[in-house]
C-alpha atoms as a PDB file:
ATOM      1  CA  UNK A   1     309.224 110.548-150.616  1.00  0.00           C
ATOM      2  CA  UNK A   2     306.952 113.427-149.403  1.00  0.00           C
ATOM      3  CA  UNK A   3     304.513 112.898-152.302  1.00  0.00           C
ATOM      4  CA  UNK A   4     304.389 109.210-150.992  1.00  0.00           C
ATOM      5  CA  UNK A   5     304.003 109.731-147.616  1.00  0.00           C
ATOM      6  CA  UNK A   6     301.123 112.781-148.561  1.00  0.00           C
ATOM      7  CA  UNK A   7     299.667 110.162-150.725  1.00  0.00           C
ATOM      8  CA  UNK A   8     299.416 107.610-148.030  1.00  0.00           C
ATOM      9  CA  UNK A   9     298.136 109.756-145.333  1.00  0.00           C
ATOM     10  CA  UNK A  10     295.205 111.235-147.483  1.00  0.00           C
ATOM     11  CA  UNK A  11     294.199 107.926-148.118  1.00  0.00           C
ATOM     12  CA  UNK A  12     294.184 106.846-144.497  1.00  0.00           C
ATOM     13  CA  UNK A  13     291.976 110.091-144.219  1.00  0.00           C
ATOM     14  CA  UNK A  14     289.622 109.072-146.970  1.00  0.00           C
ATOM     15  CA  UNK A  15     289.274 105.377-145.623  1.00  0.00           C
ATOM     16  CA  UNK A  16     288.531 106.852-141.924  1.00  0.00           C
ATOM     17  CA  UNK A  17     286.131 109.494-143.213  1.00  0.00           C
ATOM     18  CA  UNK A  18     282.134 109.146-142.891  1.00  0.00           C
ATOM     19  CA  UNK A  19     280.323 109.112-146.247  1.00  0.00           C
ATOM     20  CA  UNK A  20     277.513 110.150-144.072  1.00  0.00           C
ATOM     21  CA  UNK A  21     277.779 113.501-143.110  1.00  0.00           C
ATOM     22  CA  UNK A  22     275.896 113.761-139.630  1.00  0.00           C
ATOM     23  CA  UNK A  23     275.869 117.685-137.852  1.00  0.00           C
ATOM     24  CA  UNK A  24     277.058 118.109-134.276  1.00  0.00           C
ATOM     25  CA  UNK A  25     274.177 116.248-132.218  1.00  0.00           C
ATOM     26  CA  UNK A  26     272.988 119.114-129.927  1.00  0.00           C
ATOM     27  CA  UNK A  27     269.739 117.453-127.930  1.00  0.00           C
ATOM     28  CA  UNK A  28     269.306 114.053-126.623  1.00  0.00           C
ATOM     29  CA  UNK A  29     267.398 113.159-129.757  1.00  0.00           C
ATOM     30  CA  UNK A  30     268.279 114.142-133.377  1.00  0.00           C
ATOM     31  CA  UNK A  31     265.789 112.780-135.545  1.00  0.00           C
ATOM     32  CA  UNK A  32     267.077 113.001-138.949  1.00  0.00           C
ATOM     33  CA  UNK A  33     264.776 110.331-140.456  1.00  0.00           C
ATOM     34  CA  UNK A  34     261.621 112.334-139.392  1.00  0.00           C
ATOM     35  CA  UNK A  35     260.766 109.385-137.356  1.00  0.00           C
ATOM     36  CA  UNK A  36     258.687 111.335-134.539  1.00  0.00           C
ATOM     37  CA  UNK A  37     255.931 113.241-134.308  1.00  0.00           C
ATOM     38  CA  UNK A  38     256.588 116.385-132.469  1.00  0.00           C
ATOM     39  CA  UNK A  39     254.751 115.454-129.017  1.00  0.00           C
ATOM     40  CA  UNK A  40     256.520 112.119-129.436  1.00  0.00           C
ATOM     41  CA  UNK A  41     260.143 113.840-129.559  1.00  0.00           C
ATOM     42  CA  UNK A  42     260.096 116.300-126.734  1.00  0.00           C
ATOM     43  CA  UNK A  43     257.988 113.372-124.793  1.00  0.00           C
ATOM     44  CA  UNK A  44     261.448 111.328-125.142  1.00  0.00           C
ATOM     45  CA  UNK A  45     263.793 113.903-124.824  1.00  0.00           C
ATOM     46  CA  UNK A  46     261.832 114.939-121.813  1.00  0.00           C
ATOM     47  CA  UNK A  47     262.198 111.085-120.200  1.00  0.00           C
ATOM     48  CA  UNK A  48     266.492 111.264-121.549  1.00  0.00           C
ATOM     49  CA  UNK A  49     266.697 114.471-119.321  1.00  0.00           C
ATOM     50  CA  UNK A  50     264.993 113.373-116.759  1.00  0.00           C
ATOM     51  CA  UNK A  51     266.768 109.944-116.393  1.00  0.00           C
ATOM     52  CA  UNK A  52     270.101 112.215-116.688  1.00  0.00           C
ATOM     53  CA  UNK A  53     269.071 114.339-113.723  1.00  0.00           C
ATOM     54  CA  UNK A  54     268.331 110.904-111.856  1.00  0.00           C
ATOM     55  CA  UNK A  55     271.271 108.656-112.845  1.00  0.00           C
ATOM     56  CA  UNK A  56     274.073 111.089-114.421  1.00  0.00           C
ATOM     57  CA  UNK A  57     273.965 108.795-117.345  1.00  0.00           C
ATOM     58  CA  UNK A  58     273.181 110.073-120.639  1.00  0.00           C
ATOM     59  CA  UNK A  59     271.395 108.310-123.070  1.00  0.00           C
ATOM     60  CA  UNK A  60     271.757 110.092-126.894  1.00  0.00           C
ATOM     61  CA  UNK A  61     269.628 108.712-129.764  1.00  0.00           C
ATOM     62  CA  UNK A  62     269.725 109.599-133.495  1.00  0.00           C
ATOM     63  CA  UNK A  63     267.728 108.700-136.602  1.00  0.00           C
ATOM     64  CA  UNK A  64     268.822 108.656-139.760  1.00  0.00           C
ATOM     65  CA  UNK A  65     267.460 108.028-142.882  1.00  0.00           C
ATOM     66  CA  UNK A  66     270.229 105.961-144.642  1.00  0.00           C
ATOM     67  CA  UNK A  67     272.979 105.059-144.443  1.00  0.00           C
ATOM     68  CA  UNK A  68     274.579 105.832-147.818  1.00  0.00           C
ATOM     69  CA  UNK A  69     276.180 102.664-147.721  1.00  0.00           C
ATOM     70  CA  UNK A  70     277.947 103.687-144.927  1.00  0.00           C
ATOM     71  CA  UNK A  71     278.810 100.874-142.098  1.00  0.00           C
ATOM     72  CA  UNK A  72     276.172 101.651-139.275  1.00  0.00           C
ATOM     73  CA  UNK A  73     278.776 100.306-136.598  1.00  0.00           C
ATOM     74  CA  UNK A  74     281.357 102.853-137.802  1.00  0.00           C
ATOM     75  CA  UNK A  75     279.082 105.717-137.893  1.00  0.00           C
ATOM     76  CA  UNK A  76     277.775 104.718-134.617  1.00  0.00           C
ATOM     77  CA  UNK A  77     281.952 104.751-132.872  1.00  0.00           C
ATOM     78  CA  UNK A  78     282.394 107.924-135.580  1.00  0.00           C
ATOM     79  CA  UNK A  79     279.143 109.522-133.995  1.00  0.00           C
ATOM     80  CA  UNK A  80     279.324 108.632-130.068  1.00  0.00           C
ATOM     81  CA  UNK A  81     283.388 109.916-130.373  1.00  0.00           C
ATOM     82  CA  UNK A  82     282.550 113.072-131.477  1.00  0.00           C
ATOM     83  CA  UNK A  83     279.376 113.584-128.377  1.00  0.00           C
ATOM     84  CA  UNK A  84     279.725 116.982-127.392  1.00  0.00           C
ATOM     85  CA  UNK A  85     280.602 115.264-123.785  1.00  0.00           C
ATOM     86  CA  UNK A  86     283.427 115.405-121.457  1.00  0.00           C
ATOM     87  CA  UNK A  87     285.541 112.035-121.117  1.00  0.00           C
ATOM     88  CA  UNK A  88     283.470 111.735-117.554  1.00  0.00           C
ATOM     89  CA  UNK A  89     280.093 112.047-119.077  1.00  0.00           C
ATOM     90  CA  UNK A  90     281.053 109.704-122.208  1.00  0.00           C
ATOM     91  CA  UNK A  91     282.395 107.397-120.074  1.00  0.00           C
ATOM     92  CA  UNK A  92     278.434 107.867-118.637  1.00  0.00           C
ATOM     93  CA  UNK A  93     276.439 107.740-122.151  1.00  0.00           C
ATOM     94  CA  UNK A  94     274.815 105.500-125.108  1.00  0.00           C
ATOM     95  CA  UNK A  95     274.314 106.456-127.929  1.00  0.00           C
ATOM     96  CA  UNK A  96     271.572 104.636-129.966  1.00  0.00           C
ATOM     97  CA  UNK A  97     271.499 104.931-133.605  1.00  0.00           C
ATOM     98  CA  UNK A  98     268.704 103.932-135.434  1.00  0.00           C
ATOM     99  CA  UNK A  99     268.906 103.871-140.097  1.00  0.00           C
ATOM    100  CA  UNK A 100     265.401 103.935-140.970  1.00  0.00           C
ATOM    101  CA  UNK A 101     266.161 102.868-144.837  1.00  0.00           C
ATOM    102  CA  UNK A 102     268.530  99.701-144.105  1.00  0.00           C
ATOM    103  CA  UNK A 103     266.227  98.929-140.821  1.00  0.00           C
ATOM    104  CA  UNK A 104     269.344  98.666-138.872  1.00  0.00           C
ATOM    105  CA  UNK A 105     270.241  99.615-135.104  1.00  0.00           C
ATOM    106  CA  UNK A 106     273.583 100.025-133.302  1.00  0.00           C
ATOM    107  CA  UNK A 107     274.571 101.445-129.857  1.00  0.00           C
ATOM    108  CA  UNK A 108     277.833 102.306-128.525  1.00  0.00           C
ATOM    109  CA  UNK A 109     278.240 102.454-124.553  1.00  0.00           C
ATOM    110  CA  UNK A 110     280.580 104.205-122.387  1.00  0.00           C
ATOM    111  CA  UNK A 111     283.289 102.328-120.680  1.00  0.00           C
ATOM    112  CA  UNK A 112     281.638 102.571-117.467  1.00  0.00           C
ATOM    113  CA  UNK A 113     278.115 100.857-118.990  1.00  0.00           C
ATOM    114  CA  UNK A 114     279.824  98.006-121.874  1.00  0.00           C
ATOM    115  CA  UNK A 115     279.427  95.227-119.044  1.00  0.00           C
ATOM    116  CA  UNK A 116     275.885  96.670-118.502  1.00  0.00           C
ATOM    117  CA  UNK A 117     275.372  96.027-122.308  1.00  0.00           C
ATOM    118  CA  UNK A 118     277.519  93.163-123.997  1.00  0.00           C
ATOM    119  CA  UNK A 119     277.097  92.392-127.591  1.00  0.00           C
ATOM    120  CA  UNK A 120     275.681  90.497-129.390  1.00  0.00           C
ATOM    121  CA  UNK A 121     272.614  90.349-127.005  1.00  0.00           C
ATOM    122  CA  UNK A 122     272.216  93.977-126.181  1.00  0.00           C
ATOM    123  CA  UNK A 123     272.444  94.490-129.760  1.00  0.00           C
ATOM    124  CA  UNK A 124     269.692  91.479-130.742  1.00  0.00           C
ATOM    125  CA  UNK A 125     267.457  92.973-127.948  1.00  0.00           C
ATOM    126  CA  UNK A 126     267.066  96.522-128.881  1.00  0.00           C
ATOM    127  CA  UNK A 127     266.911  95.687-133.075  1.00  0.00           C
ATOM    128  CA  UNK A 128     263.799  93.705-131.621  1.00  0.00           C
ATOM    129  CA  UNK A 129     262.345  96.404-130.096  1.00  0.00           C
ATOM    130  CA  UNK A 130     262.739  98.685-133.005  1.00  0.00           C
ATOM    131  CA  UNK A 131     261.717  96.103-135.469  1.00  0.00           C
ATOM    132  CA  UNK A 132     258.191  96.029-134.146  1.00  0.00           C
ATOM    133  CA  UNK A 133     257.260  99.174-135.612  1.00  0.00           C
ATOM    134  CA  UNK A 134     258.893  99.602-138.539  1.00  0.00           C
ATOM    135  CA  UNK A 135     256.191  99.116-141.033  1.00  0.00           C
ATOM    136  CA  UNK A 136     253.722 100.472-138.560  1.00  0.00           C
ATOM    137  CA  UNK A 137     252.266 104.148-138.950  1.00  0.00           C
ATOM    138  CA  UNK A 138     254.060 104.641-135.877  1.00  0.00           C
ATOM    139  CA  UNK A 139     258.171 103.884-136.164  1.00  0.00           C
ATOM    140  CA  UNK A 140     259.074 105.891-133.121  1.00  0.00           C
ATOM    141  CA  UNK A 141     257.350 103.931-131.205  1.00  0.00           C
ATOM    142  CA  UNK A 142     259.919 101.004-131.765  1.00  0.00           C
ATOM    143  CA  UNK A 143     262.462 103.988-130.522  1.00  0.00           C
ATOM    144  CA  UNK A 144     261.033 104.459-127.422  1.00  0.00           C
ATOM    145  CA  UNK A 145     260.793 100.539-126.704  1.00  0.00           C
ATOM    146  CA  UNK A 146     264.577 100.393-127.063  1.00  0.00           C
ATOM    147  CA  UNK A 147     265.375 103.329-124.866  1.00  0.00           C
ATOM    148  CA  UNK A 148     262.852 101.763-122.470  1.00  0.00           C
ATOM    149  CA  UNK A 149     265.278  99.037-122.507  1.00  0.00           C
ATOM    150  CA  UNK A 150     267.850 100.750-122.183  1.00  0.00           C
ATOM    151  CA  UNK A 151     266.990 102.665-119.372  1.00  0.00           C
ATOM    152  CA  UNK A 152     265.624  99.848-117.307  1.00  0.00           C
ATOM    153  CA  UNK A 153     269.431  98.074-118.077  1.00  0.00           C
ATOM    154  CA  UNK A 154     270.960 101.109-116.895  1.00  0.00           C
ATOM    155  CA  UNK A 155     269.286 100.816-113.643  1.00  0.00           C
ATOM    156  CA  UNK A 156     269.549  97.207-113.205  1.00  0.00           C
ATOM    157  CA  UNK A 157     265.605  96.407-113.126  1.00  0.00           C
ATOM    158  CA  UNK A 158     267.017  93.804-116.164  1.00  0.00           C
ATOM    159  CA  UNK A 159     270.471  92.066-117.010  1.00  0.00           C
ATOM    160  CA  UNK A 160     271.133  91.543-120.571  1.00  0.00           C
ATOM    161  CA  UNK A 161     271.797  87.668-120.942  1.00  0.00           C
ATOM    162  CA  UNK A 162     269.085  86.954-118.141  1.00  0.00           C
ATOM    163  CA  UNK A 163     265.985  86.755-117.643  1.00  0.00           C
ATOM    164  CA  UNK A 164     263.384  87.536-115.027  1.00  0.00           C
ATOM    165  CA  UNK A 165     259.728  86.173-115.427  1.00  0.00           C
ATOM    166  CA  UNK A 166     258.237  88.930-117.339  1.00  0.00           C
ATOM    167  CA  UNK A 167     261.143  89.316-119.287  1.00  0.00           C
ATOM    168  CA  UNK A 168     259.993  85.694-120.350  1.00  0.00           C
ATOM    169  CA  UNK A 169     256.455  86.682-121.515  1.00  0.00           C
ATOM    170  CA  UNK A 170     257.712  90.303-123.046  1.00  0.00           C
ATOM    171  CA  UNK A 171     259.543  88.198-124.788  1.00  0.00           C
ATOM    172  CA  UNK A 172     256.696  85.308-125.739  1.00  0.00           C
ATOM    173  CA  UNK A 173     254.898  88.268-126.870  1.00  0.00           C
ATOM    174  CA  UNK A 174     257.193  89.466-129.496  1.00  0.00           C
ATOM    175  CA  UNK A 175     257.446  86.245-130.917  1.00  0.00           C
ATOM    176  CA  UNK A 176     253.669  85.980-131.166  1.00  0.00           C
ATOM    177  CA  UNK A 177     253.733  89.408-133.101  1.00  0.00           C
ATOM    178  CA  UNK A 178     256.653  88.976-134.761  1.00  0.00           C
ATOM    179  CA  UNK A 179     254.932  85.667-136.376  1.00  0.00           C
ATOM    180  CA  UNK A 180     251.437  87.288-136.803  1.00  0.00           C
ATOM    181  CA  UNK A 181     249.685  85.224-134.291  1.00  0.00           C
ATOM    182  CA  UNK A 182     250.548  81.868-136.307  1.00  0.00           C
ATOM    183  CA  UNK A 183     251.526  79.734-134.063  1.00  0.00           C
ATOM    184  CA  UNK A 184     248.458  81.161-131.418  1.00  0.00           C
ATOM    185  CA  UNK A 185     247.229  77.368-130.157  1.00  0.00           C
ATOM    186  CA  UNK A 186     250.333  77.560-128.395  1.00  0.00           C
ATOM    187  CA  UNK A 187     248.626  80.675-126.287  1.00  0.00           C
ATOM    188  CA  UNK A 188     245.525  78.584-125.811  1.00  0.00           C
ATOM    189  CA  UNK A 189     242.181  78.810-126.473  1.00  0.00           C
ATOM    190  CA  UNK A 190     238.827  80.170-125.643  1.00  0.00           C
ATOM    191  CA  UNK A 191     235.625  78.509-126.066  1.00  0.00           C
ATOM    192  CA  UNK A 192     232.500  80.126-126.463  1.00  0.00           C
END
């Protein structure tokens, strides 16, 4: 009966275990994918610590570069639970997690900012963001759009779900990019 239970338990251990191994995050951005140029990091982690000072919210962002198969929603709870963070500060934090390989992004929020951020919108919004950039020479970029977004959600200058007017042509915008300029008639035209 001990061998069974043993059994059992080491196998609800194996199935809750990360196949992604990902250290203790110590800064306000880990960049494991080597997504950032230097200036571009502490330029970030610079604005996180700042908007910490100013709001008591923290806002945690890490890059990897795949994920091994692994579920980026599970490493995402796995990674925000494990926040070197006091239950008052997580309740305070996002964590944005960004898998350079796969091209995916996933945030978890605090229970004091998930009405600030509800899914599946929050979600669609900052993959946009990211998605800009990936193929460009600059990725992080993309990163720093969708703490941007973050940050201005976190201070209520936007609602996720709603839009104000230059939410409307941000958005316009990223279609027109997003589609290579295609469809530009719709913009208008110049004559010359």
């Amino acid at each position: 009966m001990n061998f069974l239970f043993a059994l059992l338990f080491s196998l609800f251990i194996a199935d809750s275990a990360l196949a992604l191994d990902v250290p203790p995050l110590k800064s306000l951005v880990t960049d494991l994918a080597g997504m950032f140029p230097p200036a571009s990091l502490e330029d970030l982690d610079q604005r996180l610590r700042r908007f910490k000072t100013e709001t008591a919210n923290d806002v945690v962002v890490l890059t990897v570069k795949s994920l091994d198969g692994e579920d980026i929603e599970k490493l995402t709870r796995a990674t925000f639970a494990a926040l070197p963070l006091d239950d008052a500060q997580r309740r305070r934090s996002v964590l944005l997690v960004v898998a350079r390989k796969e091209r995916q992004v996933a945030f978890h929020a605090g229970s004091q900012l998930q009405a600030l951020l509800p899914e599946p919108v929050a979600s669609e919004k900052l993959q946009a963001q990211v998605a800009l950039y990936w193929d460009g020479l600059r990725p992080d970029l993309g990163i720093h759009g969708a703490v941007h977004y973050l940050l201005r959600v976190i201070r209520g200058d936007i609602r996720v779900g709603s839009q104000t007017e230059e939410e409307k042509l941000e958005e316009h915008v990223l279609v027109v990019r997003e589609g290579h300029g295609a469809n530009c008639s719709s913009i208008g035209s110049i004559s010359m």
